[in-house]
N, C-alpha and C. Protein backbone atom coordinates (compact mmCIF):
# COMPACT_ATOMS: atom_id res chain seq x y z
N UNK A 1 40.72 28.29 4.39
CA UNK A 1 39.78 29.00 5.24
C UNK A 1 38.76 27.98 5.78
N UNK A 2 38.53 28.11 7.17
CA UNK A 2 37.65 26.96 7.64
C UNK A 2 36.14 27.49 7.77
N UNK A 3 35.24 27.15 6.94
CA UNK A 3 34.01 27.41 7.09
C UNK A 3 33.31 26.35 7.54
N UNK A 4 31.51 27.43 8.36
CA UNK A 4 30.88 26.47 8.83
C UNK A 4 29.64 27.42 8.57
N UNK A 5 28.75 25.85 8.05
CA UNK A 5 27.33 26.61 8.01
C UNK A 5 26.26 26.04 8.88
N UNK A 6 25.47 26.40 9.83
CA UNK A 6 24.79 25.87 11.11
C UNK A 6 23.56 26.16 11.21
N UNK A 7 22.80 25.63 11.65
CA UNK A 7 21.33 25.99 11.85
C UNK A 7 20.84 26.16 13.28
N UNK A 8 19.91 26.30 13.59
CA UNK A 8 19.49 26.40 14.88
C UNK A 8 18.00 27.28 14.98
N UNK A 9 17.47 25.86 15.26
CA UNK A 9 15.54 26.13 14.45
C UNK A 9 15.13 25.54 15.42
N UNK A 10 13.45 25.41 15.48
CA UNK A 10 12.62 24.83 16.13
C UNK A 10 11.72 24.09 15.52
N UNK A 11 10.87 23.02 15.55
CA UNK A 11 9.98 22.75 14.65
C UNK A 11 8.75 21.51 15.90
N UNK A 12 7.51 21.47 14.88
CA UNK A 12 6.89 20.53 15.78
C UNK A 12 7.48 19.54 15.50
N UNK A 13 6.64 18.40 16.44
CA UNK A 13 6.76 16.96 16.50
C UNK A 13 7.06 16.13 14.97
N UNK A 14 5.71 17.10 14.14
CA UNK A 14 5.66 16.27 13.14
C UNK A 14 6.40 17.05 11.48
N UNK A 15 7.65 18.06 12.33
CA UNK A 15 8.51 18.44 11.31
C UNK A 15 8.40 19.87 10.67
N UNK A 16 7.04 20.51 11.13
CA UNK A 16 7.16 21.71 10.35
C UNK A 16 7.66 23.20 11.93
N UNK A 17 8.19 23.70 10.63
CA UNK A 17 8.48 25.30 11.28
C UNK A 17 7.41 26.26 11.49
N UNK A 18 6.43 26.53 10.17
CA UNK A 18 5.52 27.45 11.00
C UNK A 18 4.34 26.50 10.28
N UNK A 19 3.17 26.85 10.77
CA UNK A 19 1.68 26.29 10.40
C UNK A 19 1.43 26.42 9.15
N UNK A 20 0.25 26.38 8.80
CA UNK A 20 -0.21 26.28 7.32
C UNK A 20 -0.63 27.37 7.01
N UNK A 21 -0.76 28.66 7.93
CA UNK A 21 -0.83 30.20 7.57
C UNK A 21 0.93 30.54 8.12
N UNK A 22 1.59 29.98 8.32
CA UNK A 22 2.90 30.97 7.88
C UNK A 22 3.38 31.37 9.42
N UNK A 23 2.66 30.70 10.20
CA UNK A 23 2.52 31.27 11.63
C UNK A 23 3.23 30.84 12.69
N UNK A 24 3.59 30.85 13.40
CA UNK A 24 4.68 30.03 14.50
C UNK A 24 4.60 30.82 15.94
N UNK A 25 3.29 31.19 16.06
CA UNK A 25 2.47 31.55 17.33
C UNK A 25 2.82 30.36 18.10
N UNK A 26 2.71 29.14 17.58
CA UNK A 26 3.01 27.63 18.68
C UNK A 26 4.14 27.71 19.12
N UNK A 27 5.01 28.54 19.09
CA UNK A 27 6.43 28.58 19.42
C UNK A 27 6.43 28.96 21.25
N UNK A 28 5.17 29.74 21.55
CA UNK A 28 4.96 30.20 23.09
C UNK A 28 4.07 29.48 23.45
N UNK A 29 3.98 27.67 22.57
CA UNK A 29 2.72 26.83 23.17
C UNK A 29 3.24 26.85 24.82
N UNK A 30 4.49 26.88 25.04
CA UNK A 30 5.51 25.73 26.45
C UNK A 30 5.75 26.75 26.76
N UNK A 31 5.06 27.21 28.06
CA UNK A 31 5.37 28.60 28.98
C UNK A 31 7.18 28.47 29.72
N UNK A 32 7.65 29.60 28.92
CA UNK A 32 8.95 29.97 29.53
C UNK A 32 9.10 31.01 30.26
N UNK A 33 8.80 30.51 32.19
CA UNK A 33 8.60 32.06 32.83
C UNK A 33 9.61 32.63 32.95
N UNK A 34 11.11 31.97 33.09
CA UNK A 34 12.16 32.11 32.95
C UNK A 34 12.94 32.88 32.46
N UNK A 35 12.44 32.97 30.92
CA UNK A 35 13.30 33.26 29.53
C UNK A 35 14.28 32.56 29.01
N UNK A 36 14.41 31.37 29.50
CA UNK A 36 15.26 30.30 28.66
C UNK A 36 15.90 30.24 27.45
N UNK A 37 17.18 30.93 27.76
CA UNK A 37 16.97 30.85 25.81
C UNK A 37 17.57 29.42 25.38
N UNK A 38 17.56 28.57 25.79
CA UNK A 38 18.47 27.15 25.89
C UNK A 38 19.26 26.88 24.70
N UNK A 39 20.02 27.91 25.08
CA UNK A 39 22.00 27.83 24.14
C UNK A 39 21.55 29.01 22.79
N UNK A 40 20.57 29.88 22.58
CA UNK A 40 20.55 30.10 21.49
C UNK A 40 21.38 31.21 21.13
N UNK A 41 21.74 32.31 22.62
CA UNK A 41 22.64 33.13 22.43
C UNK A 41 24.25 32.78 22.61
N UNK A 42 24.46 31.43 22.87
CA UNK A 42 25.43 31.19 22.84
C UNK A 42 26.12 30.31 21.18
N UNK A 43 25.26 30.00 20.80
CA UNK A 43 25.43 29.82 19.49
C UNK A 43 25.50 31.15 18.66
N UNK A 44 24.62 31.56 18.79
CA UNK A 44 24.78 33.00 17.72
C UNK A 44 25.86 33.67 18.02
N UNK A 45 26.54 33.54 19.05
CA UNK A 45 28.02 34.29 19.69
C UNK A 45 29.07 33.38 19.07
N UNK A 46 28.43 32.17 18.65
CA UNK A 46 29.71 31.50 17.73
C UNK A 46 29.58 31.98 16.29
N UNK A 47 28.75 32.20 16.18
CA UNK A 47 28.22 32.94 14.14
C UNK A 47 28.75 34.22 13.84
N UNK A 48 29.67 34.52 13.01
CA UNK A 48 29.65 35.76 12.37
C UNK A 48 28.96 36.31 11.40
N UNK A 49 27.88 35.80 11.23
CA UNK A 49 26.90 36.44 10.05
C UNK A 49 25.41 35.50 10.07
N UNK A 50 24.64 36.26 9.99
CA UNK A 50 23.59 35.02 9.22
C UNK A 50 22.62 35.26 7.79
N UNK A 51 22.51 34.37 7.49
CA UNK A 51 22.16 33.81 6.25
C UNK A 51 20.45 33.53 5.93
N UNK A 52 19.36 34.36 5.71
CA UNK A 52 18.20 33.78 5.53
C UNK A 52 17.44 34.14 4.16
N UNK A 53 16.44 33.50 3.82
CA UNK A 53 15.30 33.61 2.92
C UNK A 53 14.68 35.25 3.44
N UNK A 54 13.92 35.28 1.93
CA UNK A 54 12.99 36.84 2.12
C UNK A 54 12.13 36.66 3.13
N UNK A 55 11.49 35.17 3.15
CA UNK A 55 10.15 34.91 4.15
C UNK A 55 10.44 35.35 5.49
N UNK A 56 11.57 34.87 5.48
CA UNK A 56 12.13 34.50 7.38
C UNK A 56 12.61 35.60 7.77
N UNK A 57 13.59 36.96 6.45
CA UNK A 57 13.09 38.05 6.42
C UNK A 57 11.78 39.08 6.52
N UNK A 58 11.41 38.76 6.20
CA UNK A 58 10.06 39.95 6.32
C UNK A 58 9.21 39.35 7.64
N UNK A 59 9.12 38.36 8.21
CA UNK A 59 8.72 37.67 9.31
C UNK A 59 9.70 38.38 10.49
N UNK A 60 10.57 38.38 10.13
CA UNK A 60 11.34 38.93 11.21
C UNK A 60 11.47 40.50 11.65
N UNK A 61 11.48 41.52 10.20
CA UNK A 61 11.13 42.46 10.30
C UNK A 61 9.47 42.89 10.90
N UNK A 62 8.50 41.60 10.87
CA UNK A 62 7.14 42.54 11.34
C UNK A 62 7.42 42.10 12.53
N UNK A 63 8.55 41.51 13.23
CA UNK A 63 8.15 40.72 15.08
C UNK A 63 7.92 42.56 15.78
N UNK A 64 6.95 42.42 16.49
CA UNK A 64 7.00 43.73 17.32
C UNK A 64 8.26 43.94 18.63
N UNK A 65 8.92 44.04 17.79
CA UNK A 65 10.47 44.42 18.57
C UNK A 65 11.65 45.39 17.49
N UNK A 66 12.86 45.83 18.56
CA UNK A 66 13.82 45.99 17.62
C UNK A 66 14.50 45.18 16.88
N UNK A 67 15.21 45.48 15.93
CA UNK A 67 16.27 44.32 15.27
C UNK A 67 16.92 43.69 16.33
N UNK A 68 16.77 42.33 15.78
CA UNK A 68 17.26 41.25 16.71
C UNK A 68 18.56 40.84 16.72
N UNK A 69 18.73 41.26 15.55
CA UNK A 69 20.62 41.00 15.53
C UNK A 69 21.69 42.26 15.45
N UNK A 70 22.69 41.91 15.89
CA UNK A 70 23.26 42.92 16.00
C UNK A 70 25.07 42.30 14.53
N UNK A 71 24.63 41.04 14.39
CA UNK A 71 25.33 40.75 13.29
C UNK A 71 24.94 41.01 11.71
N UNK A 72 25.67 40.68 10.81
CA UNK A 72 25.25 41.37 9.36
C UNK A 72 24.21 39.95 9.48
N UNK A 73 23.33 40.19 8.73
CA UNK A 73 22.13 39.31 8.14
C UNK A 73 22.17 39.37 6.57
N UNK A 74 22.20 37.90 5.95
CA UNK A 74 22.79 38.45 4.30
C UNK A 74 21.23 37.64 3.87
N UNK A 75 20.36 38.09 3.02
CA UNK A 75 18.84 37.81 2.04
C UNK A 75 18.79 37.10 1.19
N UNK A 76 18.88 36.09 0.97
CA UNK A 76 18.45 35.57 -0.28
C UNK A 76 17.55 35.71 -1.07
N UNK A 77 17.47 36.10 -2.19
CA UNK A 77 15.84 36.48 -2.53
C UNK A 77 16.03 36.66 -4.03
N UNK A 78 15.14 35.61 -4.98
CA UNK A 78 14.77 35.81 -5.91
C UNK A 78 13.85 36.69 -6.45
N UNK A 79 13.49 37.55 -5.82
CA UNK A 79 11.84 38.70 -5.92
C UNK A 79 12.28 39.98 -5.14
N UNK A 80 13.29 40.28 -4.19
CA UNK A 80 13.18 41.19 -3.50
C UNK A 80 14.36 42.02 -4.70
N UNK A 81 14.36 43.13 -4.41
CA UNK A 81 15.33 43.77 -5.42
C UNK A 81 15.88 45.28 -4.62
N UNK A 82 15.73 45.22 -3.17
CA UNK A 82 16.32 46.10 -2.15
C UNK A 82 15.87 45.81 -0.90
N UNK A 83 16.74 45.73 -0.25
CA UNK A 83 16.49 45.44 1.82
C UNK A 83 15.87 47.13 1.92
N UNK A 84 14.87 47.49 2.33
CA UNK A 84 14.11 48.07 3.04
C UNK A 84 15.15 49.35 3.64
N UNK A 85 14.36 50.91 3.47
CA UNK A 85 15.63 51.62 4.05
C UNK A 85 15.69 51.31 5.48
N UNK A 86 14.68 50.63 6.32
CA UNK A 86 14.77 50.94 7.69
C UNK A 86 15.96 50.02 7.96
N UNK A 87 16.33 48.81 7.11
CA UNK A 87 17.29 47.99 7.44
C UNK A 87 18.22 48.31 7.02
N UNK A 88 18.64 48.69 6.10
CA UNK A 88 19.73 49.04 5.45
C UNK A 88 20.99 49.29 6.44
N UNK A 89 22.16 48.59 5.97
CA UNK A 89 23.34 48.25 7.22
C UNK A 89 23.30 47.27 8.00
N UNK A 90 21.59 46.38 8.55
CA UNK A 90 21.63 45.75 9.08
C UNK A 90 21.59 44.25 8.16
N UNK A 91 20.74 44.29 7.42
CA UNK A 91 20.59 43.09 6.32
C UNK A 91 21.14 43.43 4.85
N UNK A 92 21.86 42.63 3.82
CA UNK A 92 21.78 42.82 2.56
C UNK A 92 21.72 41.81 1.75
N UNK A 93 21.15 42.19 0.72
CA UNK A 93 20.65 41.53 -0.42
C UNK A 93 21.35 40.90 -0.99
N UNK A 94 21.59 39.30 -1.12
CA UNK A 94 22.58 38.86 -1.88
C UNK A 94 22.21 37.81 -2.95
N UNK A 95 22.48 37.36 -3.85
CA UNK A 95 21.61 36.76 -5.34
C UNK A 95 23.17 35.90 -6.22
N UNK A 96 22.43 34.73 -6.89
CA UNK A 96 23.39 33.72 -7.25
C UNK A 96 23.00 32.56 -7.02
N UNK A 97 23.91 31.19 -6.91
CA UNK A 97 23.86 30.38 -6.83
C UNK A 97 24.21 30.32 -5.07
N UNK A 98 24.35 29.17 -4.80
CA UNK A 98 24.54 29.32 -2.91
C UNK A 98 26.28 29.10 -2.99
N UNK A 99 27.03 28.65 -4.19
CA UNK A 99 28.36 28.43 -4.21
C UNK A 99 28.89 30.02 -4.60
N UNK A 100 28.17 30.88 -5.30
CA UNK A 100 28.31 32.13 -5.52
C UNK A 100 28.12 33.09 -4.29
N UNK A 101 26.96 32.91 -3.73
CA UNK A 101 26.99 33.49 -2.46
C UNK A 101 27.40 33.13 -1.00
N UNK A 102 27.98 32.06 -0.87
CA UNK A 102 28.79 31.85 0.50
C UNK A 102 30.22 32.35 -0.25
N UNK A 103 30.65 32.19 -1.53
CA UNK A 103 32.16 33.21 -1.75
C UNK A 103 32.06 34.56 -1.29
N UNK A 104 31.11 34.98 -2.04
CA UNK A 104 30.96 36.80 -1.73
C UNK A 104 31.18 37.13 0.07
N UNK A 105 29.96 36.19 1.30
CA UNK A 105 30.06 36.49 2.48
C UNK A 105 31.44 36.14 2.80
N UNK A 106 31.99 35.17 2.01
CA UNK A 106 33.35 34.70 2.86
C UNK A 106 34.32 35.53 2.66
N UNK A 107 34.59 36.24 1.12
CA UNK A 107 35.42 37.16 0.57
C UNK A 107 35.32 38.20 1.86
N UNK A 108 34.15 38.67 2.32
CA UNK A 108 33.88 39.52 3.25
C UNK A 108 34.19 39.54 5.03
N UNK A 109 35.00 38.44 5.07
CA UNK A 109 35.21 37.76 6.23
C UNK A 109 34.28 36.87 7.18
N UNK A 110 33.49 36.96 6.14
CA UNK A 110 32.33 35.91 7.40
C UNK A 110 32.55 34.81 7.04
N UNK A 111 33.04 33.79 8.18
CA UNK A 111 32.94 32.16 7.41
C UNK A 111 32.20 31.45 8.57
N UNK A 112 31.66 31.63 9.64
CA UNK A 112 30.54 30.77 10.24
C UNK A 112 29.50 31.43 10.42
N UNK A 113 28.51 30.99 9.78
CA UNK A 113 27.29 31.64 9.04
C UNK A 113 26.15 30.47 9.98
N UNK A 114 25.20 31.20 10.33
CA UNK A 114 23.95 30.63 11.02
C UNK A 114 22.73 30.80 9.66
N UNK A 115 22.63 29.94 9.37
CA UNK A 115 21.35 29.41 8.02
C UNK A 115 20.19 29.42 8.95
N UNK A 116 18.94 30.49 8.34
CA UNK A 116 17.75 30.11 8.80
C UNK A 116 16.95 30.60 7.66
N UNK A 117 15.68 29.92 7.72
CA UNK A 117 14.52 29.66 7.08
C UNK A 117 14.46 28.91 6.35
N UNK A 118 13.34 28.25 6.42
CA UNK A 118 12.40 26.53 5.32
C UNK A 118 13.32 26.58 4.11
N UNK A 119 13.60 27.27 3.36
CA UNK A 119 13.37 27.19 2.16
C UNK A 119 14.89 27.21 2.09
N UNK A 120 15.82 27.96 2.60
CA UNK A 120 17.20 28.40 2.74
C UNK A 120 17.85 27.14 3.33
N UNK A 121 17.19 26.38 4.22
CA UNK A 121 17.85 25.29 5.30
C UNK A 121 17.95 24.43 3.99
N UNK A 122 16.71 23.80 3.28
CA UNK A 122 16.52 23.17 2.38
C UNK A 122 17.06 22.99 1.55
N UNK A 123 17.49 24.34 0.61
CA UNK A 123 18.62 24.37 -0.29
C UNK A 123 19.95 24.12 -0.20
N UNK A 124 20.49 24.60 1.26
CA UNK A 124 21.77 24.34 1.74
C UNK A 124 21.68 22.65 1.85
N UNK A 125 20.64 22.27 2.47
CA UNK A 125 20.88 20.83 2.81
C UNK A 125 21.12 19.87 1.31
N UNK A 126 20.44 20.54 0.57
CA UNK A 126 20.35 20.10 -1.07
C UNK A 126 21.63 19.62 -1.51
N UNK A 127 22.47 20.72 -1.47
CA UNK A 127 23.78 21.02 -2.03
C UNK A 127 24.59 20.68 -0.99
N UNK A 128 24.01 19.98 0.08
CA UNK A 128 24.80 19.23 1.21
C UNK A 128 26.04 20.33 1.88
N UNK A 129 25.65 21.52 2.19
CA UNK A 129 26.42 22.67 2.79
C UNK A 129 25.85 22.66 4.62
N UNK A 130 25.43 22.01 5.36
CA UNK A 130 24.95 22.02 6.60
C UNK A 130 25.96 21.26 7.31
N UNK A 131 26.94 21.93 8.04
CA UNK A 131 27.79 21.18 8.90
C UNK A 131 27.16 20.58 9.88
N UNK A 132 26.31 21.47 10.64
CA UNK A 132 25.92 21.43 11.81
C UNK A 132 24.01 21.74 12.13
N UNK A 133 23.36 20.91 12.70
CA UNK A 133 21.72 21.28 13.26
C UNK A 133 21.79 21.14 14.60
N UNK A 134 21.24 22.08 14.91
CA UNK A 134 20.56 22.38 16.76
C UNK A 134 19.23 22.65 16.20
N UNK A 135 18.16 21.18 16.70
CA UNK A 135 16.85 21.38 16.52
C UNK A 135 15.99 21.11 17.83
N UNK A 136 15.42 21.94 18.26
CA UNK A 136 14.58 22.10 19.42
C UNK A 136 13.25 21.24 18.74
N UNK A 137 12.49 20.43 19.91
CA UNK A 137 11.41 19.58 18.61
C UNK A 137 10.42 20.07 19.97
N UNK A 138 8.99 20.70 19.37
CA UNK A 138 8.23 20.87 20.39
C UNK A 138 7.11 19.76 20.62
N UNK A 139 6.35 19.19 21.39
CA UNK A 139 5.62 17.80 21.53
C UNK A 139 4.27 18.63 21.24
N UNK A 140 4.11 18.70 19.48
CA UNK A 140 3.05 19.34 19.10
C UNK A 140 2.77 18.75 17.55
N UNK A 141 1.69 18.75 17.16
CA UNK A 141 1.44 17.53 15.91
C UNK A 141 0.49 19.34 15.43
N UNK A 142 1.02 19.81 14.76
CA UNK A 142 0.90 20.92 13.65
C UNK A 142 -0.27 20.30 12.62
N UNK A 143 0.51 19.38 11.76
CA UNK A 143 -0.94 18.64 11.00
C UNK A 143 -0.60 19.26 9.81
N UNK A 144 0.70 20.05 9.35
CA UNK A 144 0.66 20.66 8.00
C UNK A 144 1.32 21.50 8.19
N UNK A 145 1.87 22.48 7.00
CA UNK A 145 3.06 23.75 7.34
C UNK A 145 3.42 23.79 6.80
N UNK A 146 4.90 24.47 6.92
CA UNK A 146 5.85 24.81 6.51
C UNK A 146 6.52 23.87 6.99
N UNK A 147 7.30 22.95 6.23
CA UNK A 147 8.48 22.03 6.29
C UNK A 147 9.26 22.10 6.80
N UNK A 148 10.64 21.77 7.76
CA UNK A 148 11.98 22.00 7.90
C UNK A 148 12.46 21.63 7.05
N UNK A 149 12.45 19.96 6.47
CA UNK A 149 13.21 19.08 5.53
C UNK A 149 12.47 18.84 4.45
N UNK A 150 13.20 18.80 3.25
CA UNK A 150 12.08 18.46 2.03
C UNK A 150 13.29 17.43 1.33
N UNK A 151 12.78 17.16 -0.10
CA UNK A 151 13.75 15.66 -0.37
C UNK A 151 15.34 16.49 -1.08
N UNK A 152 15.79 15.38 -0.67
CA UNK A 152 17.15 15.46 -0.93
C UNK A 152 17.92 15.09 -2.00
N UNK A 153 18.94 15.37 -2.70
CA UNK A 153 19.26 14.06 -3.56
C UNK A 153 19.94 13.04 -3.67
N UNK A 154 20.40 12.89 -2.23
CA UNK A 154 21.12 11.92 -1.56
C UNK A 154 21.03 11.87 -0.18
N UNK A 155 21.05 10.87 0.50
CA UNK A 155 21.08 11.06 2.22
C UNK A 155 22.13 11.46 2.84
N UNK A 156 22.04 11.91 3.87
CA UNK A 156 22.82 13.29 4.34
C UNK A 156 23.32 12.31 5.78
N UNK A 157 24.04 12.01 6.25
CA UNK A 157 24.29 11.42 7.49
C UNK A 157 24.93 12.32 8.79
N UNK A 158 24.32 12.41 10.01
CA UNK A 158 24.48 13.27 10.78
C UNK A 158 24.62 12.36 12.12
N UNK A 159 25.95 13.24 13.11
CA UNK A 159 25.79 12.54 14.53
C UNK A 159 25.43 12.90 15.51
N UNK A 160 24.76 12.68 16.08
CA UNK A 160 24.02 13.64 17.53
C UNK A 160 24.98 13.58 18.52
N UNK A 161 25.54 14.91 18.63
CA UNK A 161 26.31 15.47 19.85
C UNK A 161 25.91 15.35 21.30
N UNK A 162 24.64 15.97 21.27
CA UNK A 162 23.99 16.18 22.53
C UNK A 162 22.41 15.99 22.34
N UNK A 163 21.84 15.97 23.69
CA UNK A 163 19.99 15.71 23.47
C UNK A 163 19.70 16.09 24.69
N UNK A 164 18.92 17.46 24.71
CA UNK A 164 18.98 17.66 25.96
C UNK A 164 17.23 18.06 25.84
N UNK A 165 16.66 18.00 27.24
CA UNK A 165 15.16 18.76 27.61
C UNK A 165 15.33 19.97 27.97
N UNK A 166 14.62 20.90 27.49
CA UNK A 166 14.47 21.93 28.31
C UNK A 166 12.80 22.42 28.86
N UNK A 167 12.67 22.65 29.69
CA UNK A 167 11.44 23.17 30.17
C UNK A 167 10.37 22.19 30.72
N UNK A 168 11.01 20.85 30.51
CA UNK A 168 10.82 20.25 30.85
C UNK A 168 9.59 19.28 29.62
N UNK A 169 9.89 19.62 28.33
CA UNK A 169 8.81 19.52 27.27
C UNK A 169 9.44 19.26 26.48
N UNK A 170 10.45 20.05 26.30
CA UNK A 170 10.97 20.49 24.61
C UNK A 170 12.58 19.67 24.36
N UNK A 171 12.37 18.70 23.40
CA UNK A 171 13.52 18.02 23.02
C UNK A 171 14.71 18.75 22.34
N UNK A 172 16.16 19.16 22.51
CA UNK A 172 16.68 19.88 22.17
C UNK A 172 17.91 19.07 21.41
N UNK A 173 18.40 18.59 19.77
CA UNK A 173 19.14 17.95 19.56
C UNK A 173 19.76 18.27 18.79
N UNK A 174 21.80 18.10 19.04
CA UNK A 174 22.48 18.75 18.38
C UNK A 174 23.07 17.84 17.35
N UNK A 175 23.16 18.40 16.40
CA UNK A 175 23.97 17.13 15.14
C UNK A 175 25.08 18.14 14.31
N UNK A 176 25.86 16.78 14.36
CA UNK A 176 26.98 17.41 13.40
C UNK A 176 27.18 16.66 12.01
N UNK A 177 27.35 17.07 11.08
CA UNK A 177 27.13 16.18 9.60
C UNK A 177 28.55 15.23 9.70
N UNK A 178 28.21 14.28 9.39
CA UNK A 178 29.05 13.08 9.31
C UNK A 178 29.46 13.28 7.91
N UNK A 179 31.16 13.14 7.57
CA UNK A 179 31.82 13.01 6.08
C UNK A 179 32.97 12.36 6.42
């Protein structure tokens, strides 16, 4: 079975995802009158499932909108102990090791899985499970945050596919893990 696990994040200049309150308001620093989504629905049209932390959960549940996905969303969460009835069907709760829980989604037919949130990217990258990063870098010095990358226990070698601008600001770079 050919699996793939992928990311596709944003972060500042100087590496973090959201600020030092949890916040990622800087994400509408670079006016998009447009709506640009530069490749993000075309990636998620390659994903059959995605994969996040409680944080990046419950962050996502307060955005003032509807559910954003229309794919299964699987939770990681050491503290949560039920997805919310309003979600229920859309997200579920899954618990283990990350070799325990990419079996269960895969048993289930999902095998290209979109990984998001700090803490989730991190762990996967840990256990060296990240085929693939699409990182948008915004030209913004945060000064503190929330991390994308934290240490590893070995270096991870990756090749940049593509590097593109969009908006005329925002560095957009694709990597594929080198093995």
């Amino acid at each position: 079975m050919q699996t793939q696990n992928a990311v596709y994040i944003a972060q500042s200049l100087d590496g973090y995802i959201a600020d030092k309150n949890g916040g990622i308001a800087w994400l509408d620093s670079i006016p998009n009158p447009d709506g640009d989504d530069m490749g993000y629905y075309a990636f998620l049209n390659r994903m059959d499932a995605l994969v996040m932390g409680r944080i990046t959960f419950e962050t996502v549940c307060g955005f003032d909108c509807e559910w954003p996905y229309q794919k299964p969303v699987f939770v990681l969460s050491n503290t949560l102990n039920e997805i919310p009835e309003s979600h229920q069907g859309k997200a579920f709760l899954v618990k283990g090791t990350l070799p325990e829980i990419l079996s269960q989604i895969h048993q289930k037919g999902y095998t290209r899985l979109y990984i998001d949130g700090g803490k989730t990217i991190q762990a996967f990258l840990k256990a060296d499970l990240i085929d693939e990063m699409i990182i948008t870098t915004f030209p913004l010095l945060l000064g503190g945050g929330f991390p994308l990358f934290s240490e590893l226990i070995q270096p991870l070698a990756f090749e940049v596919q593509t590097s593109k601008i969009f908006l005329g600001n925002l560095v957009q770079t694709h990597f594929v893990r080198k093995r």
